[in-house]
N, C-alpha and C. Protein backbone atom coordinates (compact mmCIF):
# COMPACT_ATOMS: atom_id res chain seq x y z
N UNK A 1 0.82 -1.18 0.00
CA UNK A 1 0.00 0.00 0.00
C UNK A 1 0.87 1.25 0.00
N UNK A 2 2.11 1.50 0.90
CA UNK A 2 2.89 2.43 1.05
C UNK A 2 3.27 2.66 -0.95
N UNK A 3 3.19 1.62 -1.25
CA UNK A 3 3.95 2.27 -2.99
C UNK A 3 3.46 2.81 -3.38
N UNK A 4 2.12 2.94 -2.94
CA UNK A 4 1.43 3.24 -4.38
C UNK A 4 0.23 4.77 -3.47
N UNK A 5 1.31 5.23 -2.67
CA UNK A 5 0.80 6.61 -2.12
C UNK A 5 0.65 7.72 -2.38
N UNK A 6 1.40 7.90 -2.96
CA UNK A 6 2.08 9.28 -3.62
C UNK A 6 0.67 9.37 -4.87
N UNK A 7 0.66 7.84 -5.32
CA UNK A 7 -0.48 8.29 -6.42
C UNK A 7 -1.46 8.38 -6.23
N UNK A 8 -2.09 7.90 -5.08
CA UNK A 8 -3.23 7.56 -4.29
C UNK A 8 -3.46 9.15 -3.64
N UNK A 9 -2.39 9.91 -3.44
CA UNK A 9 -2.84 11.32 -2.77
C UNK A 9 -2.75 12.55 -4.27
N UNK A 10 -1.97 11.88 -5.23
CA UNK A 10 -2.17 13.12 -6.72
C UNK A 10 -3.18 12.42 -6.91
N UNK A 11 -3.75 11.49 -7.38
CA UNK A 11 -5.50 11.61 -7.46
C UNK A 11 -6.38 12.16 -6.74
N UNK A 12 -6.55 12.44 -5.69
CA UNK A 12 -7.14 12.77 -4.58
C UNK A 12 -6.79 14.48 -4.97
N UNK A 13 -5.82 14.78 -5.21
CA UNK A 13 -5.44 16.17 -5.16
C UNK A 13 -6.15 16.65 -6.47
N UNK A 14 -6.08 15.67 -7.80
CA UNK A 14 -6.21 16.28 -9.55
C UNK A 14 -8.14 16.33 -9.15
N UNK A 15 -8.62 15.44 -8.44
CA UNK A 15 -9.95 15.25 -8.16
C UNK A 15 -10.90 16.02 -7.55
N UNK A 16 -10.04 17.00 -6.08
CA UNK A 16 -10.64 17.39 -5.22
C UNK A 16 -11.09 18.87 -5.98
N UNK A 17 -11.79 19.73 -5.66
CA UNK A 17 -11.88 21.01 -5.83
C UNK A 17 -11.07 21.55 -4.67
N UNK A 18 -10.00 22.90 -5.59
CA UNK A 18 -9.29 23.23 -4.30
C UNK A 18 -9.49 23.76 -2.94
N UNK A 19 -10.91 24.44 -2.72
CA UNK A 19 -10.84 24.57 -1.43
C UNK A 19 -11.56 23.30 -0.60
N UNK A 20 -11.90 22.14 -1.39
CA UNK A 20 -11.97 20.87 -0.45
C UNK A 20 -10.98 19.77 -0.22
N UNK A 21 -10.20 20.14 -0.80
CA UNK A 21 -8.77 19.13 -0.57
C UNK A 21 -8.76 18.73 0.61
N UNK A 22 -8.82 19.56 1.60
CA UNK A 22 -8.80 19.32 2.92
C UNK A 22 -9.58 18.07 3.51
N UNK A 23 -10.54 18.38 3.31
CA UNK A 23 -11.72 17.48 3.61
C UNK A 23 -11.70 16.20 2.40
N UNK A 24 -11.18 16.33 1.51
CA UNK A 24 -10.82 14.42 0.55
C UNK A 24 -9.75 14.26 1.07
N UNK A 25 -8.62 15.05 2.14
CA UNK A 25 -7.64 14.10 2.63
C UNK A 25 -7.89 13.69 3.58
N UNK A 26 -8.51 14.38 4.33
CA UNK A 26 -9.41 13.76 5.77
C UNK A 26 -9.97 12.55 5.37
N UNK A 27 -11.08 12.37 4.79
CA UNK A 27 -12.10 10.70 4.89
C UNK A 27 -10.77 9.79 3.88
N UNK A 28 -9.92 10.12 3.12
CA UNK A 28 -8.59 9.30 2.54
C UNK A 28 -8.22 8.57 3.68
N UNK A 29 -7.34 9.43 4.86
CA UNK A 29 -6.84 9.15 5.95
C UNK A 29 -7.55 8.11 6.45
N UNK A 30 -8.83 8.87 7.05
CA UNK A 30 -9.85 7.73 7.71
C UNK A 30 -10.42 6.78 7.50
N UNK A 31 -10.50 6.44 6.21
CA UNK A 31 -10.53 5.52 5.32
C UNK A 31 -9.31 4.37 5.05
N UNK A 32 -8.42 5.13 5.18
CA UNK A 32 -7.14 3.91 5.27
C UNK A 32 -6.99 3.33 6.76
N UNK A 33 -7.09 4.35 7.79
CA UNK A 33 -6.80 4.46 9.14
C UNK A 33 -7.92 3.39 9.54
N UNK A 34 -9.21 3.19 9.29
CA UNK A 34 -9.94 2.27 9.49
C UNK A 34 -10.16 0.54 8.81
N UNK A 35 -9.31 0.52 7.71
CA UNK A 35 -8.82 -0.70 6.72
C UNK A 35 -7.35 -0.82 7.54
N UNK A 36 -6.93 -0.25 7.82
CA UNK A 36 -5.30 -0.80 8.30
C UNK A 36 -5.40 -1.30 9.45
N UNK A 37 -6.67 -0.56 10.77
CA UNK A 37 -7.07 -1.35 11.84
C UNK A 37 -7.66 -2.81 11.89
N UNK A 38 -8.51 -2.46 11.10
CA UNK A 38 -9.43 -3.84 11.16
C UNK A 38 -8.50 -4.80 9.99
N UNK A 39 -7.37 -4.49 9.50
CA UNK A 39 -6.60 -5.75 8.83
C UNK A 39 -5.22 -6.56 10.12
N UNK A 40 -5.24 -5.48 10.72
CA UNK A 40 -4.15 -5.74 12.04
C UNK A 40 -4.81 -6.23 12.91
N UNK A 41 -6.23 -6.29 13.20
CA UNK A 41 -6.53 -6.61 14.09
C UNK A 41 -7.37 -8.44 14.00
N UNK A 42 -7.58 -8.17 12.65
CA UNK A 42 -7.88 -9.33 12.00
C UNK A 42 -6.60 -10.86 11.59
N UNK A 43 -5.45 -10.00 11.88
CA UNK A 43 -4.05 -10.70 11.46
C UNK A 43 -3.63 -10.91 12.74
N UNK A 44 -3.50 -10.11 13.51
CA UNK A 44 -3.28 -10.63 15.07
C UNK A 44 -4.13 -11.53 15.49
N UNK A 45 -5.58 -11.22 15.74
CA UNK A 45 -6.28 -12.38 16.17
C UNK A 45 -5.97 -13.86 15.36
N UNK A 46 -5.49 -14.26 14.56
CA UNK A 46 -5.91 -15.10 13.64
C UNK A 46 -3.92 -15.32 14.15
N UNK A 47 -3.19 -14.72 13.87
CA UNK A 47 -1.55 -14.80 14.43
C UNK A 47 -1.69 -15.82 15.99
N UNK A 48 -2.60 -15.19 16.98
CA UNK A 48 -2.92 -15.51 18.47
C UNK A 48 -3.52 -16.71 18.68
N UNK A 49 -4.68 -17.09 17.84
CA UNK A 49 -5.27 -18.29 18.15
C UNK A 49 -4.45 -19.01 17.32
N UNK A 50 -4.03 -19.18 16.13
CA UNK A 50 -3.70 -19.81 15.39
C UNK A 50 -2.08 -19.68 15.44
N UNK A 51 -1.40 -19.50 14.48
CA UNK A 51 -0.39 -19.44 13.86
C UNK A 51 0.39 -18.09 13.41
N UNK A 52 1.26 -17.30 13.20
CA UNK A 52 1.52 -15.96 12.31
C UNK A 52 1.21 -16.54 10.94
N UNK A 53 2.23 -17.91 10.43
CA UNK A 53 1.72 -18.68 9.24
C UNK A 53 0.45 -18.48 8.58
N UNK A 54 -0.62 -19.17 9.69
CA UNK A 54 -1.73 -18.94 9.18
C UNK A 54 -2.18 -17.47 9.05
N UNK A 55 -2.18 -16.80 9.85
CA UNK A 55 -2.48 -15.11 9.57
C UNK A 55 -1.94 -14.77 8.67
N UNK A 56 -1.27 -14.93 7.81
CA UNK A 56 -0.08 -14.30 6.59
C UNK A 56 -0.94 -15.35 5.24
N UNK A 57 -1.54 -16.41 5.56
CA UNK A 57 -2.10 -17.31 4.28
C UNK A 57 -3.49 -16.64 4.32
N UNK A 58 -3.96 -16.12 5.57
CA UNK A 58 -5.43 -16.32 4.88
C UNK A 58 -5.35 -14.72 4.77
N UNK A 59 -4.36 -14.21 5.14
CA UNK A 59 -4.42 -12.51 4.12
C UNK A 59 -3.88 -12.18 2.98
N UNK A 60 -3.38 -13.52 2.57
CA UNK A 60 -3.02 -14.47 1.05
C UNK A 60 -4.20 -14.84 0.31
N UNK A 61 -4.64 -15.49 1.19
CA UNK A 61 -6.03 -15.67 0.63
C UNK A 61 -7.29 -14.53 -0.12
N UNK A 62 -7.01 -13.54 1.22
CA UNK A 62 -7.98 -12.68 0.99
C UNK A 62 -7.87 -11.89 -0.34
N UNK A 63 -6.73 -11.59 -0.18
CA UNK A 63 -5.57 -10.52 -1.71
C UNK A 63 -6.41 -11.07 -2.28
N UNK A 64 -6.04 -12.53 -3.12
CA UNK A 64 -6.28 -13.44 -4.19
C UNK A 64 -7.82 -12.77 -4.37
N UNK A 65 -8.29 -13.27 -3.09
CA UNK A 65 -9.99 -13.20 -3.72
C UNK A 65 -10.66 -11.64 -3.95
N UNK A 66 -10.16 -11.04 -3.26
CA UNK A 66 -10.20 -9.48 -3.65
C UNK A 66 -10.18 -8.87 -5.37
N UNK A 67 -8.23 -9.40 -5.20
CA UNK A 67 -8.26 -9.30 -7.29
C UNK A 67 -9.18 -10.11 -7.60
N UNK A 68 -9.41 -11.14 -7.89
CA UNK A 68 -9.83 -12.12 -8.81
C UNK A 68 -11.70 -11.54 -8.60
N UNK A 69 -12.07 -10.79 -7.47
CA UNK A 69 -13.92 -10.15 -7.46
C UNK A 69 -13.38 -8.44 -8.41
N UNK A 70 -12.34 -8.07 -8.13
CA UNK A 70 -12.53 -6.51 -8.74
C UNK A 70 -11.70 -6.78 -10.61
N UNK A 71 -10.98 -8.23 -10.74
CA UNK A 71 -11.13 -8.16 -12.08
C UNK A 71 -12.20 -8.62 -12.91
N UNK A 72 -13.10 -9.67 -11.92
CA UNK A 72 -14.13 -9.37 -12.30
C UNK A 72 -15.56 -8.89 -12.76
N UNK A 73 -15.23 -7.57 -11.72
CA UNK A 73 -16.23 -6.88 -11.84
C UNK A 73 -16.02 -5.79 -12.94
N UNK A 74 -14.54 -5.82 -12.94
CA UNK A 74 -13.98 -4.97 -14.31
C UNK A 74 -14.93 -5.16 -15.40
N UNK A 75 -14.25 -6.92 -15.76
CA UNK A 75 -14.91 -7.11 -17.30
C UNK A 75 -16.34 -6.87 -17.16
N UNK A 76 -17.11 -7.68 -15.98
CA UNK A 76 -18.69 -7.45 -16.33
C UNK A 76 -19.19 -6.03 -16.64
N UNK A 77 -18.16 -4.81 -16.42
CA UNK A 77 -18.28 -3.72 -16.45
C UNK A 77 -18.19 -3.38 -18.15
N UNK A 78 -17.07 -4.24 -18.58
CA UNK A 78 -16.51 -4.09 -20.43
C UNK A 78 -17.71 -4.85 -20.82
N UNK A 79 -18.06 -5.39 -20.62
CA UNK A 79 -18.88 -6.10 -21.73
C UNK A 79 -20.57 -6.12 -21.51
N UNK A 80 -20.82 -5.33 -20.75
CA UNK A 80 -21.96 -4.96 -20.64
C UNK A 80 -22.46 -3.80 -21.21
N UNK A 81 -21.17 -2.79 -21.37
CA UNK A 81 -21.65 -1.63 -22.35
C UNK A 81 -21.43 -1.72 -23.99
N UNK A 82 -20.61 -2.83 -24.27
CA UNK A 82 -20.74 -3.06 -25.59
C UNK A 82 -21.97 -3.67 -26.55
N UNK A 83 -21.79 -3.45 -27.64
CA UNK A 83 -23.21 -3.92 -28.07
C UNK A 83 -23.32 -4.57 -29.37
């Protein structure tokens, strides 16, 4: 996630209107700040009962299934407007 910041905040910046920048970096923040909790807290628990191993596979897992629902929501997106 850290790589790909810089582009993640010039979008946010080319997007915002300038006197709301402020406020699209705010819910950005809080928005990450609330995905980075509940992924740490989801990896620890799962580290604690289980394994670190297992906490590191099934957020292996999750990645996988993440891409593999948003590439496919891509295409159903391509080929639904074609005609």
């Amino acid at each position: 996630m850290r790589m790909s910041e810089g582009a993640e905040r010039a979008l946010i910046s080319d997007y915002a209107h300038a006197n709301e920048r402020g406020i699209a970096f705010g819910w950005y923040h809080l928005a990450n700040g609330i995905a980075t909790i509940r992924a740490g807290l989801l990896f620890g628990t799962i580290g604690h009962f289980y394994s670190a191993a297992d906490g590191v596979y099934v957020c292996w897992r999750a990645g996988h299934f993440c891409g593999a629902t948003f590439t496919c929501m891509g295409l159903a997106c391509e080929t639904s407007y074609e005609e």
